[in-house]
Protein backbone atom coordinates (compact mmCIF):
# COMPACT_ATOMS: atom_id res chain seq x y z
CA UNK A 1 0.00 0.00 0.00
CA UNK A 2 1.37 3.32 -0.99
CA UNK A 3 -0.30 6.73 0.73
CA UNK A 4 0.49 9.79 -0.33
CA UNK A 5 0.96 12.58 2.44
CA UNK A 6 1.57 16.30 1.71
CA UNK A 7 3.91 17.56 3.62
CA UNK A 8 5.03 21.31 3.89
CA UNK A 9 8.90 21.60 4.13
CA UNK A 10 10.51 24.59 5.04
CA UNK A 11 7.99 26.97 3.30
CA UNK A 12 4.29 26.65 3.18
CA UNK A 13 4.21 28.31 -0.53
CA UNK A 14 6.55 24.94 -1.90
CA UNK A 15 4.93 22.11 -0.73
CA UNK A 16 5.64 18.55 -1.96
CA UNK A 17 4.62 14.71 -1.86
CA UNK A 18 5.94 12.11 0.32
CA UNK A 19 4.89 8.40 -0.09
CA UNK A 20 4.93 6.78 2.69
CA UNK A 21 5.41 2.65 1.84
CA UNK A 22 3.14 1.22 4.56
CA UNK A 23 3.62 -2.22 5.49
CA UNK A 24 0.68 -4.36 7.84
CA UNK A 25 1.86 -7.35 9.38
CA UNK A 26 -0.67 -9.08 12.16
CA UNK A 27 1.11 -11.22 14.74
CA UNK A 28 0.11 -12.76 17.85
CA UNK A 29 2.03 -12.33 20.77
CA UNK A 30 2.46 -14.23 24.18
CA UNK A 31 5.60 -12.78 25.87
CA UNK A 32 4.86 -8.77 26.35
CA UNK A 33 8.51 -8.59 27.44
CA UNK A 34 9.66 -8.14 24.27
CA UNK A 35 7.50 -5.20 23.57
CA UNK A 36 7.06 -2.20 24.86
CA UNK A 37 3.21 -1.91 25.61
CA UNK A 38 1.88 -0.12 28.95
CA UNK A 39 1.89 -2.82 31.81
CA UNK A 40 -1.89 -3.22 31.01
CA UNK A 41 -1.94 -4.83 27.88
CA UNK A 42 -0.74 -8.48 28.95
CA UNK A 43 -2.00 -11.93 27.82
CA UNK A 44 -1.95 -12.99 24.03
CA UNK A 45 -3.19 -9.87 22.24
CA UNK A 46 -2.51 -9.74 18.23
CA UNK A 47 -0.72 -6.34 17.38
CA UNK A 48 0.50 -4.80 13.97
CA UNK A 49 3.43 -3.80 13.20
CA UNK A 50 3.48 -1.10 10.14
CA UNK A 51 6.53 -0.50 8.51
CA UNK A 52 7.49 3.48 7.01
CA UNK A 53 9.75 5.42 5.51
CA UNK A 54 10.44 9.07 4.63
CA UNK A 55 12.65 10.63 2.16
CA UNK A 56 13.61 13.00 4.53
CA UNK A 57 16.05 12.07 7.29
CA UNK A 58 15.02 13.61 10.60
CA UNK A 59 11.73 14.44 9.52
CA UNK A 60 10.34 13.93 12.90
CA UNK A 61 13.48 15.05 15.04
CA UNK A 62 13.67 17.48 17.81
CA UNK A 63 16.68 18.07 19.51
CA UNK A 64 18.42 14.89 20.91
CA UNK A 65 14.72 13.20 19.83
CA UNK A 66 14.55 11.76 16.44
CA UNK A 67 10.59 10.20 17.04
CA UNK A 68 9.36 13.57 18.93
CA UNK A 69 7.16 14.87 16.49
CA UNK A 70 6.05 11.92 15.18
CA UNK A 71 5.45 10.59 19.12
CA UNK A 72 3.47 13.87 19.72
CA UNK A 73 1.17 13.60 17.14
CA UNK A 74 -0.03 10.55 17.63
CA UNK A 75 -0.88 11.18 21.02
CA UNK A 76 -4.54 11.18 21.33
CA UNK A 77 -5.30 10.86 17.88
CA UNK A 78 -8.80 8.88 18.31
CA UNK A 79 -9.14 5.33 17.20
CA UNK A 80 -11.87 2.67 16.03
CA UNK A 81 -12.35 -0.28 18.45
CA UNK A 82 -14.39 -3.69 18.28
CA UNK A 83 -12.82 -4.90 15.15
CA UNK A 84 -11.83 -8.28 16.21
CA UNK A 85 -9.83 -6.66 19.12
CA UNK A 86 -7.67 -8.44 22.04
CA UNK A 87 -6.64 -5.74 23.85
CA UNK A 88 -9.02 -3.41 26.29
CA UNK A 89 -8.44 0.21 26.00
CA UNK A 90 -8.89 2.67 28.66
CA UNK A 91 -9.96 5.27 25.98
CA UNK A 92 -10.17 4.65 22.54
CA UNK A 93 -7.52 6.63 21.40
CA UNK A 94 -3.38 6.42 20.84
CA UNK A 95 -1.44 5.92 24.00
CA UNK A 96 2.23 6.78 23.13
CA UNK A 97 3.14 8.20 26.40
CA UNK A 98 6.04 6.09 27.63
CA UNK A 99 5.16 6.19 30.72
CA UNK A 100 1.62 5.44 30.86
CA UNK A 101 0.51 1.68 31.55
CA UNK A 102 -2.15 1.96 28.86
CA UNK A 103 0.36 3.02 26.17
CA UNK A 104 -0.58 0.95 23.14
CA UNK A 105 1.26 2.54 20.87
CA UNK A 106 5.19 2.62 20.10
CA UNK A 107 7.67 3.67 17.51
CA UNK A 108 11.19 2.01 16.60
CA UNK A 109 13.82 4.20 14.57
CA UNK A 110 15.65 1.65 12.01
CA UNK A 111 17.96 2.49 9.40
CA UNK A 112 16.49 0.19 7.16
CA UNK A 113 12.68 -1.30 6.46
């Protein structure tokens, strides 16, 4: 699946597209240790894992953060539940706060897809 996103660079009058390569991958999972889901989500819950890229590097950087931006606006952003969930949500929105025990969602920086 390819989305395109417009994005605004540096000035609003020069805008341009980004495609984002999006990448959905269901897995179970047993052993939340290797995650890093809020202490409330335990059990065997199926997640998804989507896969992104950007063409430009530190897109979502602030300061010593490379994920800030990207972390913030997520935050809150409202979400769809009873599709075949496993997981209970306190609110139906995006936890990314890392140190909430309902966070239920999470970003890894890679180098590579």
């Amino acid at each position: 699946m390819i989305i395109s996103v417009m994005v605004c660079p540096e000035s609003p009058s020069s805008p341009s597209i980004l495609e984002v390569v999006v990448m959905f991958s269901p897995i179970s999972i047993k052993d939340q240790f290797l995650y890093s889901f809020g202490s409330n989500h335990t059990g065997n819950q199926t997640i998804w894992i989507v896969k992104f890229a950007t063409e430009y590097k530190g897109a979502w950087a602030n300061n010593a953060d490379p994920l800030y931006h990207l972390v913030q606006d997520c935050q809150g952003v409202s979400i769809t539940t009873g599709i075949d969930d496993t997981a209970t949500f306190a609110l139906d929105v995006f936890d990314t706060d890392s140190t909430s025990n309902d966070m239920n969602l999470y970003f890894v920086r890679n180098d590579e897809l």
